[in-house]
Protein backbone atom coordinates (compact mmCIF):
# COMPACT_ATOMS: atom_id res chain seq x y z
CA UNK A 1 -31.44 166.66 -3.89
CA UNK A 2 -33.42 167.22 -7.39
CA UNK A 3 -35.97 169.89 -8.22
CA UNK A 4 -39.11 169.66 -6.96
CA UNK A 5 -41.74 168.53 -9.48
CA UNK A 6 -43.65 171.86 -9.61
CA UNK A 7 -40.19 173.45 -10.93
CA UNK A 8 -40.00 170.42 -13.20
CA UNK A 9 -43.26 171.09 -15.11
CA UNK A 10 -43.88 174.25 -15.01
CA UNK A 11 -40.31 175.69 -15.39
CA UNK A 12 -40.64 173.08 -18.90
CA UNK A 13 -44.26 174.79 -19.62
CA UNK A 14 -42.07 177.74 -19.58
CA UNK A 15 -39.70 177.00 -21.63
CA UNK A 16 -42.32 175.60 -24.11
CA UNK A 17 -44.03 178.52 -24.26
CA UNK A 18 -40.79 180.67 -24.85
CA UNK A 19 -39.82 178.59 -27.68
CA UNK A 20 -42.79 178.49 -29.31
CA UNK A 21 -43.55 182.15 -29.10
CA UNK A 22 -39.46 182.64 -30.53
CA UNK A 23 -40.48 180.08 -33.59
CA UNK A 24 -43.23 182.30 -34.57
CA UNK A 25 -42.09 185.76 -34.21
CA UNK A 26 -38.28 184.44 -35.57
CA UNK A 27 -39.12 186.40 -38.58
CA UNK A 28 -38.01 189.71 -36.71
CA UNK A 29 -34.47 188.99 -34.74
CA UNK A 30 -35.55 191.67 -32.36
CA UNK A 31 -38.45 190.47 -31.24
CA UNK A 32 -36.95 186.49 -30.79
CA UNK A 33 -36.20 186.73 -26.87
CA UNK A 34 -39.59 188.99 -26.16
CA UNK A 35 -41.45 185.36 -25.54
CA UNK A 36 -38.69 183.54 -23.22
CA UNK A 37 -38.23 186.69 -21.16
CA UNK A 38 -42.48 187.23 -20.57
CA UNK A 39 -43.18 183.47 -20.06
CA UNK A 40 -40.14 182.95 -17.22
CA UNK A 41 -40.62 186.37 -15.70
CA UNK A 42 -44.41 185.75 -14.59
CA UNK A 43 -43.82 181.64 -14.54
CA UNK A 44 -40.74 180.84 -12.72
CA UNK A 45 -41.34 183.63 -9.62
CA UNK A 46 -44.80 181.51 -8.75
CA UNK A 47 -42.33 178.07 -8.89
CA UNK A 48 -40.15 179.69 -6.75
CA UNK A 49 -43.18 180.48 -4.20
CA UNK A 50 -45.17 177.38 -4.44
CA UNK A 51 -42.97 174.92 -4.94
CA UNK A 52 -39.78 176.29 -2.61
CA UNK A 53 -41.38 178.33 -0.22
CA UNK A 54 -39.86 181.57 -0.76
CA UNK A 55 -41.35 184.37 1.57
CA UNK A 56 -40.04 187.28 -1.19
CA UNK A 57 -42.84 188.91 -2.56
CA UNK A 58 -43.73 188.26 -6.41
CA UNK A 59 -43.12 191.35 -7.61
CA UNK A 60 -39.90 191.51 -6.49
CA UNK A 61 -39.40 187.72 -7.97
CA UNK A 62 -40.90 189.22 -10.79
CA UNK A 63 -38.35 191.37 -10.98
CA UNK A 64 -35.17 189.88 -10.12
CA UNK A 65 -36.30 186.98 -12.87
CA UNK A 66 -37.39 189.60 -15.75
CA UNK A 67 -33.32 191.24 -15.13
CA UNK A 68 -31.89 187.75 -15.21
CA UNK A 69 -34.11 186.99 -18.53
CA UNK A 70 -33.15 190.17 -20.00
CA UNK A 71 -29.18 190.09 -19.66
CA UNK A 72 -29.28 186.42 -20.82
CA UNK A 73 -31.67 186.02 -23.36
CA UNK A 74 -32.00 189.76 -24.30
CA UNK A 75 -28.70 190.38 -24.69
CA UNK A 76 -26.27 187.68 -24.46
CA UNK A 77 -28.74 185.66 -26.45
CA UNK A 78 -29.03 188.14 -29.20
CA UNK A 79 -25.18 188.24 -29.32
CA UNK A 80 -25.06 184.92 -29.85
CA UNK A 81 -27.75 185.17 -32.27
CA UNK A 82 -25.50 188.02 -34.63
CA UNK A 83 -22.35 185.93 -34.38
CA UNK A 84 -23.55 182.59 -35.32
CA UNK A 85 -25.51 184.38 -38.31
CA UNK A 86 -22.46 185.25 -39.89
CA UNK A 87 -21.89 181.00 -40.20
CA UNK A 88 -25.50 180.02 -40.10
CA UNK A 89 -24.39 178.14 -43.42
CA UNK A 90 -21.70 176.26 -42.14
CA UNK A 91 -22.77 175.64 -38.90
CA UNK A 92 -26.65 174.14 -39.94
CA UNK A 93 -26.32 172.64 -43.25
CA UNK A 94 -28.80 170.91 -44.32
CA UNK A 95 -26.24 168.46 -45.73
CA UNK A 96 -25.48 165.02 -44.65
CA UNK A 97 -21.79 163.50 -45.74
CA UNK A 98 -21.84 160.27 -47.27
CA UNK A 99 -19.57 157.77 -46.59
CA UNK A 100 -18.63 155.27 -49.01
């Protein structure tokens, strides 16, 4: 069975908002997983309410989905962020080979 289409758009509205909010503070490393973390912590808990019918009270959604953000966008996504700096010139060239 899919997701419901609640999840669907809003859960992308998240997501959209995270990114964009990462683009503009990308400037400051640090500061990167701030938007993602706000934007599914008070999103995705109301998704889970309206659209699945979870009895658990929003704060509590709140925050059980603000620990989940943290540990994987917080931290695992800042290591991932440190280790592919090291090869950010390698890995996205702006270079295209040419075959001839």
């Amino acid at each position: 069975m899919g997701a419901h289409m609640l999840d669907v758009l809003f859960g992308t509205l998240a997501t959209l908002l995270g990114a964009i909010g990462s683009y503009a503070l990308r400037k400051n490393k640090f500061l990167v997983p701030i938007p993602p973390i706000v934007a599914n912590t008070i999103i995705v808990p109301w998704v889970i309410r309206m659209a699945y019918g979870d009895a658990t009270p929003i704060p509590l959604l709140m925050t059980t989905v603000g620990i989940g953000e943290i540990i994987s966008c917080g931290v695992l996504g800042l290591v991932l962020l440190f280790a592919l700096n090291k090869y950010k010139h390698s890995i996205f060239s702006n270079t295209i080979a040419t075959h001839n």
